[in-house]
PDB file of N, CA and C in Angstrom:
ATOM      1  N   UNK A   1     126.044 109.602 130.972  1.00  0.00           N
ATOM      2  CA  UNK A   1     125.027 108.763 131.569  1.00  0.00           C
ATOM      3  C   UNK A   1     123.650 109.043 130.940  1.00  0.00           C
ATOM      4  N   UNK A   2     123.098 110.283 130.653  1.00  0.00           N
ATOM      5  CA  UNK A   2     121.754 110.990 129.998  1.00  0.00           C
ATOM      6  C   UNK A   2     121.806 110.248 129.280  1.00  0.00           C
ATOM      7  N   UNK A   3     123.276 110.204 127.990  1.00  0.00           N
ATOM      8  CA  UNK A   3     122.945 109.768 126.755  1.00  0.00           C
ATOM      9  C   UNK A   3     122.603 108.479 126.796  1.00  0.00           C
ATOM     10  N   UNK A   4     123.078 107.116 127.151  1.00  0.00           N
ATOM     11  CA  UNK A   4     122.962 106.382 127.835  1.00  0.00           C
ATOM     12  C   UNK A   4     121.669 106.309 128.197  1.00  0.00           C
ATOM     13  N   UNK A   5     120.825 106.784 128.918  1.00  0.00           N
ATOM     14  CA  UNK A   5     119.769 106.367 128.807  1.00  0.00           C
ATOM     15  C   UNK A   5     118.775 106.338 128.088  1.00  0.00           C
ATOM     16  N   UNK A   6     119.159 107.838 127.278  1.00  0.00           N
ATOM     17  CA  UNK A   6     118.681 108.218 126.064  1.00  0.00           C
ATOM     18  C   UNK A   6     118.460 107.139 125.276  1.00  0.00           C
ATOM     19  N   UNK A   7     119.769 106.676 124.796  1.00  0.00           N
ATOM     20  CA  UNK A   7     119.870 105.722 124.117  1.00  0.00           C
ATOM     21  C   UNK A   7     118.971 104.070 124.106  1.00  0.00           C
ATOM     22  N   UNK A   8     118.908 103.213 125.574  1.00  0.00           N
ATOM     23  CA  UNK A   8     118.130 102.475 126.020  1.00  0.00           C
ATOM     24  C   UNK A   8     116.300 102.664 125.781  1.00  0.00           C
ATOM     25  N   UNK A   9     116.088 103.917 126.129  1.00  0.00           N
ATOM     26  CA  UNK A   9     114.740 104.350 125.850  1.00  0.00           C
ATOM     27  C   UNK A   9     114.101 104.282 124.479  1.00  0.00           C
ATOM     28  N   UNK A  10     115.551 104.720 122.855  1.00  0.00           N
ATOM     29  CA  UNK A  10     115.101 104.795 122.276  1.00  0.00           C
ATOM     30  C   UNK A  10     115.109 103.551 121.573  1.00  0.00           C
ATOM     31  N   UNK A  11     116.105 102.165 122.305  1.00  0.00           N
ATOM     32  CA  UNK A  11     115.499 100.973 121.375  1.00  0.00           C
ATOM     33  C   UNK A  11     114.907 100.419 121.971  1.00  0.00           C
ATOM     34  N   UNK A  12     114.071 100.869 123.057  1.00  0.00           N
ATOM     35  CA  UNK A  12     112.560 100.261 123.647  1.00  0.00           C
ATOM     36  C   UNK A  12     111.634 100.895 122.671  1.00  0.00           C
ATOM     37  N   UNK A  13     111.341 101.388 122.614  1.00  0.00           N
ATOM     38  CA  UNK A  13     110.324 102.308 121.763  1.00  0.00           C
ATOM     39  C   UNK A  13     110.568 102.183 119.783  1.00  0.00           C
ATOM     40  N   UNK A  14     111.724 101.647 119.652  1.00  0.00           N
ATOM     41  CA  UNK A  14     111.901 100.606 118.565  1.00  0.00           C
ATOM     42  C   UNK A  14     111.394  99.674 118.853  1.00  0.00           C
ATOM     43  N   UNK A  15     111.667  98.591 118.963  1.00  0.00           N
ATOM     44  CA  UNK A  15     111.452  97.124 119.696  1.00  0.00           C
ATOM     45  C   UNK A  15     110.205  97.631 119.649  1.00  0.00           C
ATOM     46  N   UNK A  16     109.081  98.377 120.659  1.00  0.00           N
ATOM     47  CA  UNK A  16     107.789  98.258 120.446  1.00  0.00           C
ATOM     48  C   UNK A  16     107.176  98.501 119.382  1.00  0.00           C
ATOM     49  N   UNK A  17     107.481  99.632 118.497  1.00  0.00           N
ATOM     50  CA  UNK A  17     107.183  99.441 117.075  1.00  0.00           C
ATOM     51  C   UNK A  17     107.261  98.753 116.522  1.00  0.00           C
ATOM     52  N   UNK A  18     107.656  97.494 116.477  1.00  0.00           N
ATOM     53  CA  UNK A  18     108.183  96.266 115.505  1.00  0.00           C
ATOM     54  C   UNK A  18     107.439  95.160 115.852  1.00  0.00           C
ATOM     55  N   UNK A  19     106.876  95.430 117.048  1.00  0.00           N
ATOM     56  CA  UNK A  19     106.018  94.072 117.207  1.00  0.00           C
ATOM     57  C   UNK A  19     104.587  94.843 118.070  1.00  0.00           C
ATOM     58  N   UNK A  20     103.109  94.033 117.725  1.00  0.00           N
ATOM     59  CA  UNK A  20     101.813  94.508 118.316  1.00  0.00           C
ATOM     60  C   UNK A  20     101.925  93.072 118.965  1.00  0.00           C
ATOM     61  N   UNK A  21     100.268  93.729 119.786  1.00  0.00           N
ATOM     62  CA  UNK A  21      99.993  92.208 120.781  1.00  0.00           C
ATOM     63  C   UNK A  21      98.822  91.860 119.834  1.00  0.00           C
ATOM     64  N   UNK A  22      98.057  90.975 119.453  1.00  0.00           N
ATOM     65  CA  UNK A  22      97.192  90.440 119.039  1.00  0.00           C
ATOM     66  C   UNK A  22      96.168  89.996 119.958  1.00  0.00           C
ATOM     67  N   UNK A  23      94.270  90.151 119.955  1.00  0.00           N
ATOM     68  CA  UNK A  23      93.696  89.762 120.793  1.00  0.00           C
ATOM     69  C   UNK A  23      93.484  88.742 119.489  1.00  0.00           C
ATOM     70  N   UNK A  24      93.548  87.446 120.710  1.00  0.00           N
ATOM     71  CA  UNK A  24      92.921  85.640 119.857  1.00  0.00           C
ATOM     72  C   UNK A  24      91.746  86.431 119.921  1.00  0.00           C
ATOM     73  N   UNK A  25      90.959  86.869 120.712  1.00  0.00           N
ATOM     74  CA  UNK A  25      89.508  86.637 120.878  1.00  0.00           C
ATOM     75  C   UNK A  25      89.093  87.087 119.742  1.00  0.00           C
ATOM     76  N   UNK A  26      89.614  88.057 119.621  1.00  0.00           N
ATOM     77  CA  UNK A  26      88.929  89.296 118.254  1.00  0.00           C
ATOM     78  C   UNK A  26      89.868  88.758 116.674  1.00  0.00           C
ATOM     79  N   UNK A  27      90.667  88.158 117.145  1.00  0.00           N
ATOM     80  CA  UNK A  27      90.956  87.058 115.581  1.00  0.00           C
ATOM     81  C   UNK A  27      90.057  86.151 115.486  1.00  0.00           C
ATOM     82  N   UNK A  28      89.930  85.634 116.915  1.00  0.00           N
ATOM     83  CA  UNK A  28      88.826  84.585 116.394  1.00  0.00           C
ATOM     84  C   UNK A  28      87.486  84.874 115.906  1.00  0.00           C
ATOM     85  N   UNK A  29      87.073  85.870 116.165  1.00  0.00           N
ATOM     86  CA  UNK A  29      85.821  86.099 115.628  1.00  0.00           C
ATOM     87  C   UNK A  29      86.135  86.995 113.795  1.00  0.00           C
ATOM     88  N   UNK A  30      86.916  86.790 113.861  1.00  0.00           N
ATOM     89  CA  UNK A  30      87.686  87.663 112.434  1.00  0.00           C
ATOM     90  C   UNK A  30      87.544  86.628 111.727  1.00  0.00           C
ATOM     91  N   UNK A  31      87.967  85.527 112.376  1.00  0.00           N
ATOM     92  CA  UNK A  31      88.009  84.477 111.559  1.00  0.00           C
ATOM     93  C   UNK A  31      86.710  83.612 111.409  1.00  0.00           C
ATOM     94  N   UNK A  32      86.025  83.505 112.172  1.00  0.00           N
ATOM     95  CA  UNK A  32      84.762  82.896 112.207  1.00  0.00           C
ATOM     96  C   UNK A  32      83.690  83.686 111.676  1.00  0.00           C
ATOM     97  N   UNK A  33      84.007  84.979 111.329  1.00  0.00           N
ATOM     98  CA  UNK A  33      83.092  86.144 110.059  1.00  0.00           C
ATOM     99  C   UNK A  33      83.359  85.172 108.935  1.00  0.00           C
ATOM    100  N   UNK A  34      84.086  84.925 108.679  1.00  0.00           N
ATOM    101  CA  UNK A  34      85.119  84.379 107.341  1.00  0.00           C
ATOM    102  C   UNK A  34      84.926  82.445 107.060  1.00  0.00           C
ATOM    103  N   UNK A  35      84.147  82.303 108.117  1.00  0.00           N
ATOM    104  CA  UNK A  35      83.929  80.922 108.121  1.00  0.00           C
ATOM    105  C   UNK A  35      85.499  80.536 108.067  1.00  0.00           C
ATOM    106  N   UNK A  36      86.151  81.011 108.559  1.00  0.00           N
ATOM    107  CA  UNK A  36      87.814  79.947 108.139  1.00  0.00           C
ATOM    108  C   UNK A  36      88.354  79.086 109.583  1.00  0.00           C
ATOM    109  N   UNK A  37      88.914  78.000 109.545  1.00  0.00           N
ATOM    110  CA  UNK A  37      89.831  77.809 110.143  1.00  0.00           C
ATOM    111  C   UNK A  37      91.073  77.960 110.185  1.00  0.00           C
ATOM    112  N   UNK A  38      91.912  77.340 111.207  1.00  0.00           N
ATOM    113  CA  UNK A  38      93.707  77.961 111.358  1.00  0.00           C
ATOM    114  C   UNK A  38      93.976  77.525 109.585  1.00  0.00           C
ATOM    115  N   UNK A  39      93.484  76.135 109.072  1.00  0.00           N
ATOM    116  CA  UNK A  39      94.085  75.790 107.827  1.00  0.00           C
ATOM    117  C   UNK A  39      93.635  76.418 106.832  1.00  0.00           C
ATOM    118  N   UNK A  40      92.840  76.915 106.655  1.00  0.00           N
ATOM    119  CA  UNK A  40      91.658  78.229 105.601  1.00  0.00           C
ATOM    120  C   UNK A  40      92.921  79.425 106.020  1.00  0.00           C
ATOM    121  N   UNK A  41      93.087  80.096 107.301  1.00  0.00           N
ATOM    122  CA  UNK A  41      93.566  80.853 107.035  1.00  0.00           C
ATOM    123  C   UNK A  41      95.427  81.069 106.652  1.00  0.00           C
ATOM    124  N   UNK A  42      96.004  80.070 107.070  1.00  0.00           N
ATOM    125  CA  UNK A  42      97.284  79.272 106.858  1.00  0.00           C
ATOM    126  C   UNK A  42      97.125  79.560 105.219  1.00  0.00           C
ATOM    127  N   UNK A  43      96.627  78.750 104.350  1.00  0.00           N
ATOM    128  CA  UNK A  43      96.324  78.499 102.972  1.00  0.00           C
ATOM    129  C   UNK A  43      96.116  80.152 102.293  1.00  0.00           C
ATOM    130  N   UNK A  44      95.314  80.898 102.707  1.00  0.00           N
ATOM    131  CA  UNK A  44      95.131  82.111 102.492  1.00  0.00           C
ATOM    132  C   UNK A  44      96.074  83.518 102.396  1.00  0.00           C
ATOM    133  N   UNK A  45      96.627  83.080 103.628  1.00  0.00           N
ATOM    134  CA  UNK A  45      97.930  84.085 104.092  1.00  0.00           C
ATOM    135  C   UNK A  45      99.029  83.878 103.492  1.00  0.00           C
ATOM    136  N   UNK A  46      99.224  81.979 103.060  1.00  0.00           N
ATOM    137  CA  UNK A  46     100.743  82.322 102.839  1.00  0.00           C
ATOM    138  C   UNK A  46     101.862  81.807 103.620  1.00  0.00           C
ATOM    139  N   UNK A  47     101.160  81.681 105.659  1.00  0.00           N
ATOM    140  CA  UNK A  47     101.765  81.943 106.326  1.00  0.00           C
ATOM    141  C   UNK A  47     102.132  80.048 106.502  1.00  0.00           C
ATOM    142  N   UNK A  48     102.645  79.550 107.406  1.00  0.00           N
ATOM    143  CA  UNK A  48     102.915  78.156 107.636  1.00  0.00           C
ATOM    144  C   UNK A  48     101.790  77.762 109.061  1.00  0.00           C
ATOM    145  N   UNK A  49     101.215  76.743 108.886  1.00  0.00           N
ATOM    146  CA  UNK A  49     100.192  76.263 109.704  1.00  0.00           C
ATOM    147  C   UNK A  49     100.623  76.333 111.130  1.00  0.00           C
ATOM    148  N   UNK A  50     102.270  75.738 111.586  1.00  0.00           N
ATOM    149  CA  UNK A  50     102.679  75.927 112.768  1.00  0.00           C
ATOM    150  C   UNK A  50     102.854  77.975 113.097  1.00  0.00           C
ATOM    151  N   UNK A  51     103.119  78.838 112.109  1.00  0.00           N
ATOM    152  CA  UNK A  51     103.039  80.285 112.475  1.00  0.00           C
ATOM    153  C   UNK A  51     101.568  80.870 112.856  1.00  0.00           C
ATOM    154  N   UNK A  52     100.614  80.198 112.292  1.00  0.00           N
ATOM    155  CA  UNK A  52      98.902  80.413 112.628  1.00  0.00           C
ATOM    156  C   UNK A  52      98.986  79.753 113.600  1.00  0.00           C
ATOM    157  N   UNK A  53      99.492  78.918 114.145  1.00  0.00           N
ATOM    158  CA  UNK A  53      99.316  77.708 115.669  1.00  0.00           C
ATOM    159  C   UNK A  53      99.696  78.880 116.714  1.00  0.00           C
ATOM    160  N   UNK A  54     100.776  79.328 116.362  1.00  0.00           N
ATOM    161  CA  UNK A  54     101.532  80.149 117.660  1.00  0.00           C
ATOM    162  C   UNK A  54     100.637  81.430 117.771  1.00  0.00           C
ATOM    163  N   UNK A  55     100.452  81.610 116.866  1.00  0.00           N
ATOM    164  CA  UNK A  55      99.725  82.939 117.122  1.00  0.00           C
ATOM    165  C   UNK A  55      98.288  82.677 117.437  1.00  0.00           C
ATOM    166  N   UNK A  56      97.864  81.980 117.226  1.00  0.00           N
ATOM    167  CA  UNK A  56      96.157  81.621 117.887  1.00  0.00           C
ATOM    168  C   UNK A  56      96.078  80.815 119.131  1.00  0.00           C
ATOM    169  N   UNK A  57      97.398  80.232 119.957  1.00  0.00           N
ATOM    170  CA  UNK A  57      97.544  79.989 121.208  1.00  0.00           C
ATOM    171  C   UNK A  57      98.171  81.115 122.014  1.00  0.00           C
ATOM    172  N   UNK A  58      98.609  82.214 121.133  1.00  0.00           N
ATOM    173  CA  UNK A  58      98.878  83.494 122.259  1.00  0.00           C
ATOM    174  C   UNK A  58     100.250  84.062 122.010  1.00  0.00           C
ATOM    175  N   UNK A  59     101.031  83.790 121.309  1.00  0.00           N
ATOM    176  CA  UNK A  59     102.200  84.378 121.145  1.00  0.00           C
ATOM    177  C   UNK A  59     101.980  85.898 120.993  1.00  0.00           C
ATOM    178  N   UNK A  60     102.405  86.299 122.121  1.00  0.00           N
ATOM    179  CA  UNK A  60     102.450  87.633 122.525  1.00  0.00           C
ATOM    180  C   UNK A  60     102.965  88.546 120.960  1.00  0.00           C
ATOM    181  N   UNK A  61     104.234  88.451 120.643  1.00  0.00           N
ATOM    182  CA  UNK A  61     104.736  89.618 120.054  1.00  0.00           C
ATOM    183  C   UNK A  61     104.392  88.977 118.238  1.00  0.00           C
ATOM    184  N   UNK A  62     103.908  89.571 118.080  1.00  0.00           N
ATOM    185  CA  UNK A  62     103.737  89.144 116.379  1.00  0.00           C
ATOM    186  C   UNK A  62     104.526  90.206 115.304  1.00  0.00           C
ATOM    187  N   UNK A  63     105.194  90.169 114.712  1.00  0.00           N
ATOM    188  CA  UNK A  63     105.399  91.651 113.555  1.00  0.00           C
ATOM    189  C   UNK A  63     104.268  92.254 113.058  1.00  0.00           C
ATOM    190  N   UNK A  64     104.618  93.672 112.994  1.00  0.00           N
ATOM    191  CA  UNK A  64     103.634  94.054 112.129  1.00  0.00           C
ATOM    192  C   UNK A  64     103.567  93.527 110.602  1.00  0.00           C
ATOM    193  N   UNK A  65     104.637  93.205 110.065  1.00  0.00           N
ATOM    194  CA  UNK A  65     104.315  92.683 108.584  1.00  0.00           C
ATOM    195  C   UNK A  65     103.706  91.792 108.874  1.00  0.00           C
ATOM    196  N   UNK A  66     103.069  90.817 109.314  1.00  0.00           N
ATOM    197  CA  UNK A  66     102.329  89.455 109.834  1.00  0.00           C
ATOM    198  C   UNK A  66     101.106  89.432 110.445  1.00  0.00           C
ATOM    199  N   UNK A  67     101.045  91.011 111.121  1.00  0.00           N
ATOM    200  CA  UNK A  67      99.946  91.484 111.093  1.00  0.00           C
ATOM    201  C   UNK A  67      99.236  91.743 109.635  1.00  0.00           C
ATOM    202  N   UNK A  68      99.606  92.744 108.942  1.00  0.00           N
ATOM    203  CA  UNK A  68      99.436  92.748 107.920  1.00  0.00           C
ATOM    204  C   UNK A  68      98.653  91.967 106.827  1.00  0.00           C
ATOM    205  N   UNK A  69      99.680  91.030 106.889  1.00  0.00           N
ATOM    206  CA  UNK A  69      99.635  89.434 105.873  1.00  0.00           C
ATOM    207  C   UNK A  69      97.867  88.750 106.625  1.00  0.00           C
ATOM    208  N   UNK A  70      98.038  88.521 107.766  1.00  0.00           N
ATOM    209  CA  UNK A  70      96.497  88.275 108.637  1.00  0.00           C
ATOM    210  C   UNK A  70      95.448  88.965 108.140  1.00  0.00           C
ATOM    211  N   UNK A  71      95.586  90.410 108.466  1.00  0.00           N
ATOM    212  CA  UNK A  71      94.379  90.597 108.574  1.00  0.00           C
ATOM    213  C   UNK A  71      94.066  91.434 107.025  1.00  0.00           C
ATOM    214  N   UNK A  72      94.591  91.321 105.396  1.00  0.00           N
ATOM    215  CA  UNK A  72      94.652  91.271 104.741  1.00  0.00           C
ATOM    216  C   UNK A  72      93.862  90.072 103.942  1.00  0.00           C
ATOM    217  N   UNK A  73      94.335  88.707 104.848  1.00  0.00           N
ATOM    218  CA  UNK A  73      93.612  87.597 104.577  1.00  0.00           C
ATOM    219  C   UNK A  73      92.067  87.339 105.126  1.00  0.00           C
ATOM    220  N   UNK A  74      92.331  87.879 105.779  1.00  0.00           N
ATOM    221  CA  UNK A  74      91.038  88.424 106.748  1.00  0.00           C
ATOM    222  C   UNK A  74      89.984  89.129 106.103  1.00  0.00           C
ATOM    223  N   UNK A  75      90.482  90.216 105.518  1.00  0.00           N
ATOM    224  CA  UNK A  75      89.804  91.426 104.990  1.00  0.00           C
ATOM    225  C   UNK A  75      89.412  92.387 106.176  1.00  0.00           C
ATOM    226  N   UNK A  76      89.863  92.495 107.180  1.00  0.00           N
ATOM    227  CA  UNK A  76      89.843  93.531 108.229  1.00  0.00           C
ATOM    228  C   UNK A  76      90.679  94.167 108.399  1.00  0.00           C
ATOM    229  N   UNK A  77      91.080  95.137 109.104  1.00  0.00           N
ATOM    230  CA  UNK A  77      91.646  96.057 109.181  1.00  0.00           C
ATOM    231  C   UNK A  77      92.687  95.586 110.728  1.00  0.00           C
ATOM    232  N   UNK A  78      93.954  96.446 110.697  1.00  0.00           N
ATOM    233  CA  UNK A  78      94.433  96.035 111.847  1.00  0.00           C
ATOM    234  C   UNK A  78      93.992  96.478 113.309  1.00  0.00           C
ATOM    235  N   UNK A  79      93.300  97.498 113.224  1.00  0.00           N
ATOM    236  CA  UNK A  79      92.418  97.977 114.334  1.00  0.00           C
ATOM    237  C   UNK A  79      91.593  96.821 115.080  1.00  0.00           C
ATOM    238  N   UNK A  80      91.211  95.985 113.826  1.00  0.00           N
ATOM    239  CA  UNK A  80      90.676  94.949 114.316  1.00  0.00           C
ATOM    240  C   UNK A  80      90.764  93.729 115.049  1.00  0.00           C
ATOM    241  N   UNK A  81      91.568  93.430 115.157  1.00  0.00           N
ATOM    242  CA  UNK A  81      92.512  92.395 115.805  1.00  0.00           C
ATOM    243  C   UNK A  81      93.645  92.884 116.743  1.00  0.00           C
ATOM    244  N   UNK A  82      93.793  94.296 116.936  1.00  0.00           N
ATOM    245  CA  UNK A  82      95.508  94.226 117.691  1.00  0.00           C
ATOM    246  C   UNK A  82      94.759  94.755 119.001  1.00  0.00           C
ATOM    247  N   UNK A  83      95.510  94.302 120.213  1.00  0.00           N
ATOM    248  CA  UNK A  83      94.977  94.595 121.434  1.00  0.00           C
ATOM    249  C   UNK A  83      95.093  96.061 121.587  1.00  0.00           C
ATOM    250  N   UNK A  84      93.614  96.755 122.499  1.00  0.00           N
ATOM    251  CA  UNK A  84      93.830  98.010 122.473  1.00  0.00           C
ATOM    252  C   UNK A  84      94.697  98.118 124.193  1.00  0.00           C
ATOM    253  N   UNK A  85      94.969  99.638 124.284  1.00  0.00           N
ATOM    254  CA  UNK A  85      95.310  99.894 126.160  1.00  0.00           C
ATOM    255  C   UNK A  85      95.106 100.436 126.255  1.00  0.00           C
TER     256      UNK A  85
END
């Protein structure tokens, strides 16, 4: 049973490594340093205009590689954009 839970605990704590929360607010102003919009930064990243849609209306779980790819395009750092707690 221990192991078992063992086990559950440790692909929660996977799973959370694999994905951050993103604050819009603090993208948006990431992005408005940058003069860009969703299509400036879409064009920039790489990423597809509907994947900048979801994520600037709130899609909770983003990857970190996508983090990455963002705030790369950005020129900020990920500190900068990922929600703190």
């Amino acid at each position: 049973m221990l192991l078992m839970i063992l086990d559950s605990m440790k692909k929660h704590i996977y799973k959370e490594a694999l994905h951050m929360i993103l604050n819009k607010n603090k993208l948006k102003a990431c992005m408005a340093k940058k003069c860009y919009n969703t299509a400036d930064l879409s064009k920039e990243s790489g990423l597809s205009l509907p994947t900048i849609y979801r994520i600037m209306v709130g899609r909770r779980n983003i990857s970190i590689k996508t983090v990455g790819i963002v705030c790369k395009s950005l020129g900020v750092n990920p500190e900068d954009v990922i929600e703190s707690y």
